[in-house]
Protein backbone atom coordinates (compact mmCIF):
# COMPACT_ATOMS: atom_id res chain seq x y z
CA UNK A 1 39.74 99.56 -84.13
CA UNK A 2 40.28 103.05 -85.92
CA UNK A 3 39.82 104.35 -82.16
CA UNK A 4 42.51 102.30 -80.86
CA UNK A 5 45.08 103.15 -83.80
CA UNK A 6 44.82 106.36 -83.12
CA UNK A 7 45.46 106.82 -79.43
CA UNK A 8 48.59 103.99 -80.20
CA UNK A 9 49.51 107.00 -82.77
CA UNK A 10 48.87 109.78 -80.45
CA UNK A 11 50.80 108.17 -77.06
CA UNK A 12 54.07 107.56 -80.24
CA UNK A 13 53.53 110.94 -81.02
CA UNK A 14 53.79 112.13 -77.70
CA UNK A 15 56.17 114.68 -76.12
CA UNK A 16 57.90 115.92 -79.07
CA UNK A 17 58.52 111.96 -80.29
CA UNK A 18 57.24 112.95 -83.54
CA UNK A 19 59.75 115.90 -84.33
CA UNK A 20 62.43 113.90 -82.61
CA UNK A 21 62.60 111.33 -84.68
CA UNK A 22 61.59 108.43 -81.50
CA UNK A 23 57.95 107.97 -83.32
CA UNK A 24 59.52 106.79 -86.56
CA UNK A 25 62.52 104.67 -84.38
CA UNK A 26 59.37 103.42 -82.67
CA UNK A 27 57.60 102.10 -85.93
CA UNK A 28 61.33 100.59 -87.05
CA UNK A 29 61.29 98.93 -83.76
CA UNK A 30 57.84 97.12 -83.85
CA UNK A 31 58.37 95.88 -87.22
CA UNK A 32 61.44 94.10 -86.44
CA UNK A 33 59.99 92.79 -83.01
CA UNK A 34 56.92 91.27 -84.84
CA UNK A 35 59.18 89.71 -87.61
CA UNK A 36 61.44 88.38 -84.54
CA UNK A 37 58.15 86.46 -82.96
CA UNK A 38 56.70 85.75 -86.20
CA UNK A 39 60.42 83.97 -86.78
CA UNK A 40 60.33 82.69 -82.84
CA UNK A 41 56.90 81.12 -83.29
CA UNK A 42 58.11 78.99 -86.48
CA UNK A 43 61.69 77.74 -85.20
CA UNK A 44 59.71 77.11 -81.74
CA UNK A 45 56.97 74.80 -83.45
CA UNK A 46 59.63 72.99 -85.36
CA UNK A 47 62.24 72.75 -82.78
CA UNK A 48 60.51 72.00 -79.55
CA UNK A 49 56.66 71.38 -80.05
CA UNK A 50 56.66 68.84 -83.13
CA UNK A 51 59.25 66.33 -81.68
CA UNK A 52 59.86 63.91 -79.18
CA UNK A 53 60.58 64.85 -75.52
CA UNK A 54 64.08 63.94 -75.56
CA UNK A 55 64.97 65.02 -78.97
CA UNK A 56 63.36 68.13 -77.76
CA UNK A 57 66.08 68.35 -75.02
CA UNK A 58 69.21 67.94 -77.73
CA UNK A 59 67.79 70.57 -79.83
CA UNK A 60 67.24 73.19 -77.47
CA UNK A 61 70.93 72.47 -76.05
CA UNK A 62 71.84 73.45 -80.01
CA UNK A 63 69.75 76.28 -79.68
CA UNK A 64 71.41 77.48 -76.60
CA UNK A 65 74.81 77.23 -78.07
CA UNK A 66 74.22 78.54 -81.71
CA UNK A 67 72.41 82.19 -79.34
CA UNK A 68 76.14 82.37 -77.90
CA UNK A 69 77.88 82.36 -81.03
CA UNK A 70 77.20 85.19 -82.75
CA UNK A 71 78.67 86.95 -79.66
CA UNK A 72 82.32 85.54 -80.50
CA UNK A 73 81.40 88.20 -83.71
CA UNK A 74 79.40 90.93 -82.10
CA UNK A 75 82.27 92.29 -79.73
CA UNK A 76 85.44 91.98 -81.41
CA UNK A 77 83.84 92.61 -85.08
CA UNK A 78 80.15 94.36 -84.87
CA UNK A 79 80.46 96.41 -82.05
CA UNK A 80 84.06 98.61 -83.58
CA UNK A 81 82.57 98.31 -86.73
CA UNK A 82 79.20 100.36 -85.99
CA UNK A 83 81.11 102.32 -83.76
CA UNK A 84 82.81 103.41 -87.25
CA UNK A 85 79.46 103.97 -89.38
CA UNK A 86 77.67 105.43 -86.45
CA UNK A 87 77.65 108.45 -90.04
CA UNK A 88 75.34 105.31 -91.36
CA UNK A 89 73.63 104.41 -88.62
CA UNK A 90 70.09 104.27 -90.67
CA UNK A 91 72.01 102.58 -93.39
CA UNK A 92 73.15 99.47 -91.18
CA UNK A 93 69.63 99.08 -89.23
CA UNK A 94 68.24 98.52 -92.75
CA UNK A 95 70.76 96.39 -93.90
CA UNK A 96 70.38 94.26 -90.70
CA UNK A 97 66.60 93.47 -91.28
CA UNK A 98 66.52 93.46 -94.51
CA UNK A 99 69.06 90.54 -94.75
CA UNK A 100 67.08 89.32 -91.94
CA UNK A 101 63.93 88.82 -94.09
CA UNK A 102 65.68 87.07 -96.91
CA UNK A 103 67.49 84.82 -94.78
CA UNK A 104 64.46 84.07 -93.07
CA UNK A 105 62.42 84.11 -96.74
CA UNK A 106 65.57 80.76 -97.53
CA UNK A 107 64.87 79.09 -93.90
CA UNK A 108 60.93 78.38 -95.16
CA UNK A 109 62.51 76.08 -97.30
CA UNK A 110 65.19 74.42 -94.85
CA UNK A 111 62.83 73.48 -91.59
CA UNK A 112 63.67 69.85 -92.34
CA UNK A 113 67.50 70.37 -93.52
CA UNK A 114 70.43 70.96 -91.39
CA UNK A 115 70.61 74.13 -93.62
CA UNK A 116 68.23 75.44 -90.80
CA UNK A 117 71.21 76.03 -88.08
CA UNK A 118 73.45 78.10 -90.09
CA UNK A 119 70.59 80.23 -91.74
CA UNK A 120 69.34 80.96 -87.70
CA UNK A 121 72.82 81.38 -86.71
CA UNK A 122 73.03 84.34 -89.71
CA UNK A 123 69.50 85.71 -88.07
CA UNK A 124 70.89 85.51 -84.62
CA UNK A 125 73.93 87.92 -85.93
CA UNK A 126 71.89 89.99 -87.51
CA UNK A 127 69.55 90.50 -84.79
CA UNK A 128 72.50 91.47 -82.00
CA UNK A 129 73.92 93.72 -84.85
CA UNK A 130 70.69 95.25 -84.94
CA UNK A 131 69.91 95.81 -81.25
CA UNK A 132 73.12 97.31 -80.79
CA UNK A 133 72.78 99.83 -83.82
CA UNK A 134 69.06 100.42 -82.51
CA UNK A 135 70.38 101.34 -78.52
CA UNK A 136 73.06 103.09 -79.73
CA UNK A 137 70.44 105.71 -81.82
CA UNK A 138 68.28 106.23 -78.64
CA UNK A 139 70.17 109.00 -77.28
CA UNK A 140 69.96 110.39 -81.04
CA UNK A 141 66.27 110.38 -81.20
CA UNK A 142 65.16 111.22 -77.44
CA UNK A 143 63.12 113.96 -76.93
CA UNK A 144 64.16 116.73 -74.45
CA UNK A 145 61.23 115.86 -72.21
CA UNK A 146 61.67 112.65 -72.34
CA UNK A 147 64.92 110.89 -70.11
CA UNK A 148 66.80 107.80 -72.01
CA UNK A 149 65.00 105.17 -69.05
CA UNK A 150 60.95 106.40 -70.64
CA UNK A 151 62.50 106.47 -74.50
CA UNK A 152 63.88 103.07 -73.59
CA UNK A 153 60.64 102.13 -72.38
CA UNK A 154 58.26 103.22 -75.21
CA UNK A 155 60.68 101.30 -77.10
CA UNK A 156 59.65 98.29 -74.94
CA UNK A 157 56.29 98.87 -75.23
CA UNK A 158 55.64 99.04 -78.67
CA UNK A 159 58.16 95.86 -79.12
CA UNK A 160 56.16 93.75 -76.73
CA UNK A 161 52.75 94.82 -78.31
CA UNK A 162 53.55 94.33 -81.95
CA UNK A 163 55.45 91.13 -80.68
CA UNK A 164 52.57 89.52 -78.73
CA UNK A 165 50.01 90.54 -81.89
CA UNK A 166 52.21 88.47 -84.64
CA UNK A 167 52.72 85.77 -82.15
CA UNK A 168 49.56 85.29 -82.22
CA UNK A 169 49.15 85.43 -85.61
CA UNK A 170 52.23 83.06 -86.24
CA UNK A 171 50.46 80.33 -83.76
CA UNK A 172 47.06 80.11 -85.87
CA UNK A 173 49.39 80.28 -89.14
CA UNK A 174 51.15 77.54 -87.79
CA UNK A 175 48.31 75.34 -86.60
CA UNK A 176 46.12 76.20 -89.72
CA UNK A 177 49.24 75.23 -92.28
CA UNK A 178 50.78 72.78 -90.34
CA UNK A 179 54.35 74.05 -91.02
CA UNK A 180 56.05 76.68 -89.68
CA UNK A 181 57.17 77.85 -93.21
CA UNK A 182 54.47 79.80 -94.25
CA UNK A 183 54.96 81.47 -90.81
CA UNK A 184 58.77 82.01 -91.53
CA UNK A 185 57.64 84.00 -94.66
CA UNK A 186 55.31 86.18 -93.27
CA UNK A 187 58.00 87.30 -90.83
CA UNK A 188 60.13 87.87 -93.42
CA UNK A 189 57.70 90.36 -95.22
CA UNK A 190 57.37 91.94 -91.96
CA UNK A 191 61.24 92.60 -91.47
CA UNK A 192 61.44 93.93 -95.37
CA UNK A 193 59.33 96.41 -94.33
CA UNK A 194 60.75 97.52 -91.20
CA UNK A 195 64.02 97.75 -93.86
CA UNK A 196 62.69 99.91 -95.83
CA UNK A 197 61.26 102.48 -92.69
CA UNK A 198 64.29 102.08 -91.27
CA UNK A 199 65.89 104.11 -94.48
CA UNK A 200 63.37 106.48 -94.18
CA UNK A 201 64.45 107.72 -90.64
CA UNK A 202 65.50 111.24 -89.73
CA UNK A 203 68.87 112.03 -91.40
CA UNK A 204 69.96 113.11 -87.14
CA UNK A 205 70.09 109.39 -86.46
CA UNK A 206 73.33 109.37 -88.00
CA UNK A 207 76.15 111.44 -86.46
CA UNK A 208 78.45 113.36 -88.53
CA UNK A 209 81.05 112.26 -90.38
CA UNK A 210 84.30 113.29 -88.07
CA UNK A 211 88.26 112.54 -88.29
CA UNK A 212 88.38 111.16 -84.43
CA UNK A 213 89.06 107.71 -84.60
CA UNK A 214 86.56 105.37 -83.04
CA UNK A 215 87.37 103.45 -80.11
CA UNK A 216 87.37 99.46 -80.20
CA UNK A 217 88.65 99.23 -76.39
CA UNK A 218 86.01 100.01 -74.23
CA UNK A 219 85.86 97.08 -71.50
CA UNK A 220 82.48 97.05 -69.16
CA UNK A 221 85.03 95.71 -66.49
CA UNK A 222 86.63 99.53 -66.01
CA UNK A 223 83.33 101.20 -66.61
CA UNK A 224 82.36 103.38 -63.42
CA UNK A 225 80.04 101.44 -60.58
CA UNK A 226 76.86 103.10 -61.90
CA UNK A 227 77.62 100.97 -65.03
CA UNK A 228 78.31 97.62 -63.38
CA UNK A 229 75.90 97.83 -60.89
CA UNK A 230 72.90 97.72 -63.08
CA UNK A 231 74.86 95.36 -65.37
CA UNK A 232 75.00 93.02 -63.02
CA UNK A 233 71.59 93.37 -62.10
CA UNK A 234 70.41 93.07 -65.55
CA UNK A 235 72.83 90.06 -66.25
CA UNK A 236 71.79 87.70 -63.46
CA UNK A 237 67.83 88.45 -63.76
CA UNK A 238 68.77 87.63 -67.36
CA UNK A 239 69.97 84.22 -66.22
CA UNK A 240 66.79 83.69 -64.07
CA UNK A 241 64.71 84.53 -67.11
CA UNK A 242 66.61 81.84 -69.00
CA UNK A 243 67.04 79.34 -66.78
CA UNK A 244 62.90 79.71 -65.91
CA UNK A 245 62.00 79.90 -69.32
CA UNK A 246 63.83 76.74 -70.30
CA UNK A 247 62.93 75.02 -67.39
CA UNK A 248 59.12 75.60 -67.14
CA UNK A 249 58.94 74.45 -71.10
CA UNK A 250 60.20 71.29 -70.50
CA UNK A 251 58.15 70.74 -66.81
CA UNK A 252 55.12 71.69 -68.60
CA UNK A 253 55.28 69.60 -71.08
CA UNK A 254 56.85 66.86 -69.29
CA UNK A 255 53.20 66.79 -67.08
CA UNK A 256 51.08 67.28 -69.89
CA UNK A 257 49.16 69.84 -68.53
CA UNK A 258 46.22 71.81 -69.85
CA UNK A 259 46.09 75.01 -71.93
CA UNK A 260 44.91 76.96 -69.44
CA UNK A 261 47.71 76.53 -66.88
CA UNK A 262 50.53 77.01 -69.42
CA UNK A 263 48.56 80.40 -70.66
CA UNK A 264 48.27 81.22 -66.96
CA UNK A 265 52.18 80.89 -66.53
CA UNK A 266 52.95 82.97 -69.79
CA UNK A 267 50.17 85.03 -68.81
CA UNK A 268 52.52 85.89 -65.95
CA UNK A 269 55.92 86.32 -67.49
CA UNK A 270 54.06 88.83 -70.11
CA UNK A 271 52.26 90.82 -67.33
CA UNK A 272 55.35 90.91 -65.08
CA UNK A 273 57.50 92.20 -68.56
CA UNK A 274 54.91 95.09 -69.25
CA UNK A 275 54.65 96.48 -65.84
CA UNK A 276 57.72 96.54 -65.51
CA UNK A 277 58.07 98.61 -68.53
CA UNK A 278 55.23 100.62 -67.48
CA UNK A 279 56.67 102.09 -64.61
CA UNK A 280 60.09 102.58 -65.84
CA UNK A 281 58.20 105.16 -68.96
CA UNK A 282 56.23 106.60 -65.60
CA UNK A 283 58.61 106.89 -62.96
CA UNK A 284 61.73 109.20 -62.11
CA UNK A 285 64.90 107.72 -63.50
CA UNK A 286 66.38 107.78 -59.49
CA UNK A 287 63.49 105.45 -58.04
CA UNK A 288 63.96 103.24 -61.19
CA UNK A 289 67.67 102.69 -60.10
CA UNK A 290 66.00 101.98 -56.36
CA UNK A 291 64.02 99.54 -57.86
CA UNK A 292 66.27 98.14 -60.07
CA UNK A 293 69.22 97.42 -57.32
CA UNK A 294 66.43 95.83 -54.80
CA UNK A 295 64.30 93.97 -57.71
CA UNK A 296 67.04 90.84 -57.01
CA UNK A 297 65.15 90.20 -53.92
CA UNK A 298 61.40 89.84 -54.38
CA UNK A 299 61.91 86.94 -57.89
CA UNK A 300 65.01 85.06 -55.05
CA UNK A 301 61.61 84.63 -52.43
CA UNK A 302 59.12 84.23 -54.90
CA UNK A 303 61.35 81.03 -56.54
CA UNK A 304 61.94 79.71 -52.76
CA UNK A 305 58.16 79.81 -52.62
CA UNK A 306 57.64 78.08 -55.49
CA UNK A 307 60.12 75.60 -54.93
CA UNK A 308 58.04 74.45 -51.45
CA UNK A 309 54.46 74.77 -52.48
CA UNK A 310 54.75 73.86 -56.27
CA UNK A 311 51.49 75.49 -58.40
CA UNK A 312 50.89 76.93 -62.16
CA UNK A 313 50.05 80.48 -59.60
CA UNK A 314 53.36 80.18 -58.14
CA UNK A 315 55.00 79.62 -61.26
CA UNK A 316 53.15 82.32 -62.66
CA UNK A 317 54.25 84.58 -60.33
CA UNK A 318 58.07 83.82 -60.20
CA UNK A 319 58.10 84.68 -64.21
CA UNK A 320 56.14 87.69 -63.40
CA UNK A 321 58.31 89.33 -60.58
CA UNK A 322 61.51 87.81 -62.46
CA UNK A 323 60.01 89.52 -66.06
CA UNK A 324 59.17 92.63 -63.95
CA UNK A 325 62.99 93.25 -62.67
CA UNK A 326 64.30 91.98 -66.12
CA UNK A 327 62.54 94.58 -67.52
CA UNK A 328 63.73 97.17 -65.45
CA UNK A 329 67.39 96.19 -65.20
CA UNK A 330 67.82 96.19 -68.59
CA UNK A 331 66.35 99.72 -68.81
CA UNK A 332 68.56 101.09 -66.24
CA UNK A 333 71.73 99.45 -68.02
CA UNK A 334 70.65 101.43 -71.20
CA UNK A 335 70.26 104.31 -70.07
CA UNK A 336 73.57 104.16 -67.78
CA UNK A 337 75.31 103.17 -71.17
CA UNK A 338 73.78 105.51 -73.05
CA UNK A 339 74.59 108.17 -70.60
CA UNK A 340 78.41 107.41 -69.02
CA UNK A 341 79.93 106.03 -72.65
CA UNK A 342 81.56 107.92 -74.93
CA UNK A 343 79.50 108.30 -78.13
CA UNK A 344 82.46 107.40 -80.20
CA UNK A 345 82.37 103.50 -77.97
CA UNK A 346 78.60 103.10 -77.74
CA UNK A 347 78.29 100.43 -79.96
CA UNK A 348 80.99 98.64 -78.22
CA UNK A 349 80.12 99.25 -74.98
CA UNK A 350 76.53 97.84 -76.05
CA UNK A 351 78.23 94.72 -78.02
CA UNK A 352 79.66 93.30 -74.54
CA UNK A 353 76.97 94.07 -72.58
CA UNK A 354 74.32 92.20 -74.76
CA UNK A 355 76.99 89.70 -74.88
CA UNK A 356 76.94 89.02 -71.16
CA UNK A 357 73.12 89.65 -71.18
CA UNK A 358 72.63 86.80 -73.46
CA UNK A 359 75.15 84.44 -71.70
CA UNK A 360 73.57 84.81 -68.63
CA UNK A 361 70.25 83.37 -70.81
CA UNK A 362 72.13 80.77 -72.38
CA UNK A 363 73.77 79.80 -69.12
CA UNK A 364 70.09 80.00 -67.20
CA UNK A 365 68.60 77.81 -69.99
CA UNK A 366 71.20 75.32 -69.89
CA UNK A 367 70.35 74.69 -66.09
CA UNK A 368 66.76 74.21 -66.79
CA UNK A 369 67.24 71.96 -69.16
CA UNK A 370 69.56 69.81 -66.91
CA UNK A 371 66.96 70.01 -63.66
CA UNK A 372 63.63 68.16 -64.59
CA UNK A 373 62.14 68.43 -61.04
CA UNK A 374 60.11 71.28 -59.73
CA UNK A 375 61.82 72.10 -55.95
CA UNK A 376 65.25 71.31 -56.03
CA UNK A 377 64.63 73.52 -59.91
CA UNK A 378 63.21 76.67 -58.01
CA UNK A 379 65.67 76.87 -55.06
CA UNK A 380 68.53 76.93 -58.28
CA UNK A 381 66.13 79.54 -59.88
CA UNK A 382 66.42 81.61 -56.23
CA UNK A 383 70.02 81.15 -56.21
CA UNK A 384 70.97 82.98 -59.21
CA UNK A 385 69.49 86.56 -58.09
CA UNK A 386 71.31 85.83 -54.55
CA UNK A 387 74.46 85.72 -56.24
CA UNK A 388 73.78 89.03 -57.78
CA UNK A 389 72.58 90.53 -54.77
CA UNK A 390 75.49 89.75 -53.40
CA UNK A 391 77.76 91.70 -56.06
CA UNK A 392 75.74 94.58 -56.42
CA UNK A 393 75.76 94.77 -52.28
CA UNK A 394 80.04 94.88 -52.49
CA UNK A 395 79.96 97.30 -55.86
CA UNK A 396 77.80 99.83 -53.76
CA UNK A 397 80.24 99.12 -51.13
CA UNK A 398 82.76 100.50 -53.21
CA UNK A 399 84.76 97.39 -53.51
CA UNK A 400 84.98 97.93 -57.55
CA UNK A 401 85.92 101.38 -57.82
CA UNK A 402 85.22 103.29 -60.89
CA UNK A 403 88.21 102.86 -63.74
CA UNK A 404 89.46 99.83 -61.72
């Protein structure tokens, strides 16, 4: 175990992460993604595991819409707002989990109340807020031998890691206690902490304090093609994810099938999500945009597949491939925001694009939940990467030119 720890601490430490300032961004990071699943695991158990089938479906509808709402405050309110304190940068990623954990710290006592939506609602906002502040100190915090696709990545890594670790630890909370409360508490420790690293990270995070007014009218739709191509990449194998997610849940549990075939299918959508972030920390930031504007095609064949010889393998495999390009998309779109944005509209600029990110989920999931059958399900699934093939083909085309 010590073993382990230590080469985890040496591969943080790598590259000049530790004088940089990415190590202790990378410590921040995990925290917060462990009190996320910790949270997930809880709401899941009580939301979608612990009731009827059909109540099931009205909740997770809920659930869909209260994820788009804290959008209609992220762009016109969070995203100017940081891009004014990005001087407190440190200040507002500790605010953001630290109100996290006591909201989630209240929720332990509201899993039966309708006091439940509102408190996850006031997560949900917190949690955007967060992940915009967090992209937006990347470019702060990268190494010089280190490009914004691999910092990105490491990010990724040690998010899914500390992520899969308290899930785990949330599911035998939850099955040994019964309730998801005591689960919903521990997360909330977890997320106190990351609060308290979070104040403790280089003073460089923030930027200077400087008379230039920040801009609050950056719009995605004039950003230059190598913005909206990986956008639009990232926002329709977003929708896949969703709509897959949602949509194997409810067929799973609709044909009461066996442990083993629903760990093989998450087994998939985890595996496909880590190599994916694998080779975008190892490879050249040029063949990761290669990959990224053909990775539409392989998940669109891999549903049609799936859709005409049904199996837990097939299924496996379209949230692996669709995980894998996911993974990489979103990359690519940080990096191209984090690279062709003004500093002063970062935090905008990554406000609307997490907003479309997420309403391509929520739009994905609401599909699933409406198509309970496994073929005509996947050929919907194969659809939805089509459709951004299909942009990305005319914005390479140079149908949307740059500033348009």
């Amino acid at each position: 175990m010590g073993a382990a720890a230590a080469r985890v601490r040496r591969a943080a430490h790598a590259d000049g992460a530790d004088h940089s300032g990415l190590a202790a961004l990378l410590s921040v990071h995990a925290l917060h993604s462990a009190g996320d699943a910790l949270i997930t695991v809880s709401l899941a158990g009580s939301l979608f595991f612990q009731v009827p089938l059909g109540e099931a479906r009205g909740r997770v509808v809920l659930y869909l819409l209260l994820t788009l709402l804290p959008f209609s405050f992220l762009v016109p309110v969070a995203g100017p707002l940081l891009d004014r304190f990005r001087h407190g940068r440190r200040n507002v990623l500790a605010l953001t989990c630290g109100v996290r954990g006591l909201v989630a710290w209240s929720m332990a006592g509201w899993l039966a109340s309708l006091a439940l939506y509102p408190a996850a609602l006031a997560v949900l906002v917190l949690s955007r807020a967060y992940g915009v502040a967090r992209s937006a100190a990347v470019a702060r915090v990268r190494p010089e031998r280190v490009t914004l696709v691999q910092a990105n990545a490491r990010l990724n890594i040690a998010s899914v890691a500390s992520a899969s670790v308290a899930a785990a630890i949330g599911a035998l909370l939850l099955t040994v206690t019964g309730s998801g409360a005591w689960t919903l508490r521990l997360g909330a420790l977890v997320l106190l902490v990351a609060a308290v690293a979070a104040v403790r990270l280089p003073d460089h995070v923030d930027e200077h304090r400087t008379d230039a007014p920040a801009s609050s009218a950056y719009r995605l739709r004039s950003a230059p093609a190598v913005v909206l191509r990986p956008l639009v990449a990232a926002v329709s194998l977003r929708a896949l994810a969703g709509m897959l997610t949602i949509f194997l849940a409810f067929l799973l549990r609709e044909r009461d099938v066996s442990g083993t075939t629903i760990a093989v299918v998450l087994s998939g959508a985890v595996v496909g999500q880590l190599l994916g972030t694998l080779a975008a920390s190892r490879l050249p930031e040029r063949v990761v945009t290669r990959i990224t504007l053909t990775s539409l095609v392989v998940p669109a064949a891999v549903c049609l597949i799936a859709a005409f010889s049904p199996s837990a393998l097939n299924a496996a495999l379209a949230a692996g491939v669709t995980g894998l390009g996911a993974s990489l998309a979103k990359f690519r779109l940080d990096a191209a925001l984090q690279t062709h944005v003004p500093a002063r509209s970062t935090s905008s600029a990554f406000a609307r694009s997490e907003t479309g990110l997420q309403l391509g989920w929520a739009v994905g999931g609401a599909v699933g939940v409406a198509v309970p059958y496994a073929g005509p399900g996947f050929v919907l699934a194969a659809l939805i990467p089509i459709a951004g093939l299909v942009v990305t083909a005319r914005l390479r085309r140079g149908v949307r030119r740059p500033g348009a």
